[in-house]
N, C-alpha and C. Protein backbone atom coordinates (compact mmCIF):
# COMPACT_ATOMS: atom_id res chain seq x y z
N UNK A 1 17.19 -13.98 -3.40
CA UNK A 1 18.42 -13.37 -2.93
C UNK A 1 18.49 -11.93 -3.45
N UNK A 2 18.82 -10.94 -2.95
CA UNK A 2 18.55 -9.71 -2.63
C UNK A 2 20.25 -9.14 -2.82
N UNK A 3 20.44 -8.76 -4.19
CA UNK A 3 21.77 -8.03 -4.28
C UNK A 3 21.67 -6.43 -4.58
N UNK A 4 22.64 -6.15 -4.78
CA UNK A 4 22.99 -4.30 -5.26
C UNK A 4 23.95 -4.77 -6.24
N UNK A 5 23.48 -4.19 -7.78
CA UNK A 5 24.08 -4.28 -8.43
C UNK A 5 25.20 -3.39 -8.78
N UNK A 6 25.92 -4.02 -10.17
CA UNK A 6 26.83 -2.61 -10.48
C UNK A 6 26.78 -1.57 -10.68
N UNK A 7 26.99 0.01 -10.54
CA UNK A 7 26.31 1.01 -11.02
C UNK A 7 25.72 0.59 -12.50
N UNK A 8 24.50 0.84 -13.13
CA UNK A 8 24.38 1.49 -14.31
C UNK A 8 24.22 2.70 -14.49
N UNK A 9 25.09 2.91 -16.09
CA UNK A 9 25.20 4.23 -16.41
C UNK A 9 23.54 5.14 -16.80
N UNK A 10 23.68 6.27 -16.72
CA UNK A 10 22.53 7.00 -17.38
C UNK A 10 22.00 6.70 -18.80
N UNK A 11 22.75 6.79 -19.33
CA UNK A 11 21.84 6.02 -21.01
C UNK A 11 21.19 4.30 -20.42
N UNK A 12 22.10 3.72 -19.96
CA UNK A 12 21.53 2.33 -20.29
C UNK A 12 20.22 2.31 -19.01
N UNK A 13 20.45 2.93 -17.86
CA UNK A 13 19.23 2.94 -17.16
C UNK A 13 17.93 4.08 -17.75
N UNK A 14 18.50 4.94 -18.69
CA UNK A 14 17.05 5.36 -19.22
C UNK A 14 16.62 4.42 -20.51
N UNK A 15 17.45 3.56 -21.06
CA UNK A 15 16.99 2.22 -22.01
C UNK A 15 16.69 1.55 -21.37
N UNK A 16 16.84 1.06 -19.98
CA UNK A 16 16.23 -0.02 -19.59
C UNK A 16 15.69 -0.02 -18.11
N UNK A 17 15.04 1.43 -18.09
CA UNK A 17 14.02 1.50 -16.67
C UNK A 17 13.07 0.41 -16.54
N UNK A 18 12.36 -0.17 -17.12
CA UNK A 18 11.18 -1.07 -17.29
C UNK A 18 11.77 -2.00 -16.60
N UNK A 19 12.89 -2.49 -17.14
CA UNK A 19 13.98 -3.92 -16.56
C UNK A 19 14.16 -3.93 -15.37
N UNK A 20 14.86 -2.29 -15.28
CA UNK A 20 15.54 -2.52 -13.60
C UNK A 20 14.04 -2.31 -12.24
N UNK A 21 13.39 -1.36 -12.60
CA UNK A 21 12.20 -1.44 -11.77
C UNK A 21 11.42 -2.67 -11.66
N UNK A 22 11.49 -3.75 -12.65
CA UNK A 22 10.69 -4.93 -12.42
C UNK A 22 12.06 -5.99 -11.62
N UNK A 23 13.28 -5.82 -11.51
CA UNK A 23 14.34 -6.12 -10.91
C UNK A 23 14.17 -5.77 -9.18
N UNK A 24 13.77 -4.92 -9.49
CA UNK A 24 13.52 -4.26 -7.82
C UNK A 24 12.18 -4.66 -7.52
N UNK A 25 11.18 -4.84 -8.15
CA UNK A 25 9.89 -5.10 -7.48
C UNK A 25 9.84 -6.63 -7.23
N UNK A 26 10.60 -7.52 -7.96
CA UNK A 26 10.49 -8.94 -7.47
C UNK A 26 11.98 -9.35 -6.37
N UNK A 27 12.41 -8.22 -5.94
CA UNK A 27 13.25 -8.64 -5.17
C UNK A 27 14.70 -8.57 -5.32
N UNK A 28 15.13 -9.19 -6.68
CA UNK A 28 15.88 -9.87 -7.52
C UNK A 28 17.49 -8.57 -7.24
N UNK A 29 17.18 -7.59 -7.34
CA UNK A 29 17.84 -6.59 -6.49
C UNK A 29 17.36 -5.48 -5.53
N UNK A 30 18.39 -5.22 -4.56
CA UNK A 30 17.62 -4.14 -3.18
C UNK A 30 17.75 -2.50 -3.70
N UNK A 31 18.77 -2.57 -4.69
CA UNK A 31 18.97 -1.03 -4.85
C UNK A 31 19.71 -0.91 -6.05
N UNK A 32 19.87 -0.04 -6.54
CA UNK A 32 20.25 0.10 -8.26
C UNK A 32 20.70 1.65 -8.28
N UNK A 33 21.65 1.64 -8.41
CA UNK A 33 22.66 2.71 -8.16
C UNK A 33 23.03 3.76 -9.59
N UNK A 34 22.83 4.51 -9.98
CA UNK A 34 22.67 5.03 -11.29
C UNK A 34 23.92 6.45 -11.63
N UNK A 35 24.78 6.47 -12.44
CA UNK A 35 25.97 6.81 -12.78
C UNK A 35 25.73 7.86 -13.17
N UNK A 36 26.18 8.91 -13.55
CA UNK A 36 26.76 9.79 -14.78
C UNK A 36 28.14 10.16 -14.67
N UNK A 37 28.97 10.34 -15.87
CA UNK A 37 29.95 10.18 -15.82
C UNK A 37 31.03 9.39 -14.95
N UNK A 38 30.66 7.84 -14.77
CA UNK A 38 31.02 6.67 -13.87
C UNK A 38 30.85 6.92 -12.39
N UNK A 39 30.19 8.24 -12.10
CA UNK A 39 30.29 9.14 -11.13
C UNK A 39 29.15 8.41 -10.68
N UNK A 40 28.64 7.87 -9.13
CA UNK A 40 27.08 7.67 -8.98
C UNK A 40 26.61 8.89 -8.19
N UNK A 41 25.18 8.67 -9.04
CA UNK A 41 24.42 10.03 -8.95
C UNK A 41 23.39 10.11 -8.38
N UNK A 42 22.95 9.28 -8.50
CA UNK A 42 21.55 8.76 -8.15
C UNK A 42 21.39 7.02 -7.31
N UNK A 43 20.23 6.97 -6.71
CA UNK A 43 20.01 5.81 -6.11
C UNK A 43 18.45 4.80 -6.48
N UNK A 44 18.35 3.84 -7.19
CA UNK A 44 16.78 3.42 -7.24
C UNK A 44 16.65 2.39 -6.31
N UNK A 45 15.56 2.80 -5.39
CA UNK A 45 15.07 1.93 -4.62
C UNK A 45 13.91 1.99 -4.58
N UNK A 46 13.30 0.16 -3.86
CA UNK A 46 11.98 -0.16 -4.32
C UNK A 46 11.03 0.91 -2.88
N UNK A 47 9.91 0.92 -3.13
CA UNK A 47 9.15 1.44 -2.44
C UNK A 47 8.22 0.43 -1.07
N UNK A 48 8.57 0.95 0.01
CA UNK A 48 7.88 -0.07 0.89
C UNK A 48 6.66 -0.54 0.58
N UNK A 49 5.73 -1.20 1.47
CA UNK A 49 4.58 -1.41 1.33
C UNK A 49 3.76 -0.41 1.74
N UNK A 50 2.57 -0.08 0.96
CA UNK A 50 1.88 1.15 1.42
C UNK A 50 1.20 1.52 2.71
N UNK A 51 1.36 2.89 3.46
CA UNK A 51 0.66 3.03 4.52
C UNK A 51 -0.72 2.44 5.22
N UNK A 52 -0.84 1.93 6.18
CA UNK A 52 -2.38 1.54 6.60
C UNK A 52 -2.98 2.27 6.73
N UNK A 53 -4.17 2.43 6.24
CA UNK A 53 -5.41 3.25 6.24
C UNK A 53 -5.70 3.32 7.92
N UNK A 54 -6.94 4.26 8.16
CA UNK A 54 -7.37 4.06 9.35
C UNK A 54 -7.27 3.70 10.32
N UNK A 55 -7.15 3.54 11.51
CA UNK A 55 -7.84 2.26 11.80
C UNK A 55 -9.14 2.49 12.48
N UNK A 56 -9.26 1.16 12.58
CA UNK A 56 -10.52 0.99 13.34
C UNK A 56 -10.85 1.32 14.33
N UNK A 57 -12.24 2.13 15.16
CA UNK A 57 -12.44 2.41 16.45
C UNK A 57 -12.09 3.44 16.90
N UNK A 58 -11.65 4.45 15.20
CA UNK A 58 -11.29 6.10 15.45
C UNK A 58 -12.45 6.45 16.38
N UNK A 59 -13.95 6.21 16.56
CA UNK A 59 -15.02 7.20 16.51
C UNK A 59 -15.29 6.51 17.97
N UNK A 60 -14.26 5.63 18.79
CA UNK A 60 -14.59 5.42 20.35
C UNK A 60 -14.74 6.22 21.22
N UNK A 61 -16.33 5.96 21.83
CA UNK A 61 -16.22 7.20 23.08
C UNK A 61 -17.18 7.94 22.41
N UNK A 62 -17.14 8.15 21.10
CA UNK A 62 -18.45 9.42 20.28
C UNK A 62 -19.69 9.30 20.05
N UNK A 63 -20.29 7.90 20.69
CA UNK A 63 -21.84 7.92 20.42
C UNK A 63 -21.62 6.56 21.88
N UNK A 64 -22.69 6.54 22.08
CA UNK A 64 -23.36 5.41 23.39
C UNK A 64 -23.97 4.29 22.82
N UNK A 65 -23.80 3.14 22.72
CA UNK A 65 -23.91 1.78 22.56
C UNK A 65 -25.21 1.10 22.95
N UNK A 66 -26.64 1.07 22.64
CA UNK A 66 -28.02 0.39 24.01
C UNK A 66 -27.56 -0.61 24.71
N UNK A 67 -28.14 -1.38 25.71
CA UNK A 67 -27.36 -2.49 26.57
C UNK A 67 -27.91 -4.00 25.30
N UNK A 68 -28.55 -3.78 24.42
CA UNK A 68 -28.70 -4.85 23.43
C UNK A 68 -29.74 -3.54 22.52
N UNK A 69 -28.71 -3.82 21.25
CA UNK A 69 -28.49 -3.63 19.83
C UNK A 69 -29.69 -4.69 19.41
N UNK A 70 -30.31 -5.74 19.48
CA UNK A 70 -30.69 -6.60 19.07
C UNK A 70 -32.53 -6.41 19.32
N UNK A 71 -33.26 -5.26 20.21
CA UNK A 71 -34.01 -5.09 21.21
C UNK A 71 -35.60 -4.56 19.34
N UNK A 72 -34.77 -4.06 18.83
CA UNK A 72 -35.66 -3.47 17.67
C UNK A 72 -35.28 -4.03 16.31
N UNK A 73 -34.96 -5.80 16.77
CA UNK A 73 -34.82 -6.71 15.45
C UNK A 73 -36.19 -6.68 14.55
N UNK A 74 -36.87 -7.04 15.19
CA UNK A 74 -38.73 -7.28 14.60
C UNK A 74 -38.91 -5.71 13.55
N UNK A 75 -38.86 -5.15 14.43
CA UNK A 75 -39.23 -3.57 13.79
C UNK A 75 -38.66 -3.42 12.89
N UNK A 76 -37.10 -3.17 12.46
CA UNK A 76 -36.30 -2.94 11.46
C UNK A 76 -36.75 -4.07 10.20
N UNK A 77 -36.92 -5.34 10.51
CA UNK A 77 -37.27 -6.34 9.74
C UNK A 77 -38.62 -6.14 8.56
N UNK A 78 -39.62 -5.44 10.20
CA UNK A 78 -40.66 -5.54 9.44
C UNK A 78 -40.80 -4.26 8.24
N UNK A 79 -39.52 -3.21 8.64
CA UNK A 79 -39.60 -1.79 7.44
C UNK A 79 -38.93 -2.91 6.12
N UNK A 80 -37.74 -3.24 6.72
CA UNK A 80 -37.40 -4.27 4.95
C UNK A 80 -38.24 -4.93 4.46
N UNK A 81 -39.19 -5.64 4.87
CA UNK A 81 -40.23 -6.15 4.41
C UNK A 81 -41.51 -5.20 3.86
N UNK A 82 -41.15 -3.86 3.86
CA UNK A 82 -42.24 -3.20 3.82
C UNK A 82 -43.58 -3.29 4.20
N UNK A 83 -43.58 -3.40 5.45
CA UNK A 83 -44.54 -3.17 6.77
C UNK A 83 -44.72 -2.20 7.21
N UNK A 84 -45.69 -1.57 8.04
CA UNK A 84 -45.65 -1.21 8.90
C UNK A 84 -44.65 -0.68 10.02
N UNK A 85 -44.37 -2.26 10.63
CA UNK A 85 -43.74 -2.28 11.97
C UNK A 85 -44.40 -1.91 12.89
């Protein structure tokens, strides 16, 4: 369950950042509202989940494909094996 707590003031949220950020990372609260002079001043909230990298299939269209990939199995095999070929 996912609350917003009461403001805390500036002293007790710089005594107990560790608390309230592990408060926000398990859920336990959505936002944490931070005072000075009973005044709120500030807002802590958790951070989404991080951006997706890449994706896949940026490089479509930039090189040509043979009609079988599979045509120079033997050959490649026989360089790992240190052959010839």
């Amino acid at each position: 369950m996912r609350t917003t707590m009461q403001p805390v003031n500036m002293l007790e949220a710089k005594s107990s950042l560790s608390r309230l950020v592990d408060a926000l990372e398990r859920g336990v609260e959505s936002e944490i509202v931070i005072a000075r002079n009973g005044k709120p001043a500030a807002r802590l909230v958790p951070l989404g989940p991080p951006a997706a990298g890449p994706r896949l299939g940026v490089a479509k269209g930039m090189f040509k494909l043979p009609e079988s990939i599979d045509t120079d199995n033997p050959a490649v095999a026989s360089l790992f094996n240190g052959e010839d070929g």
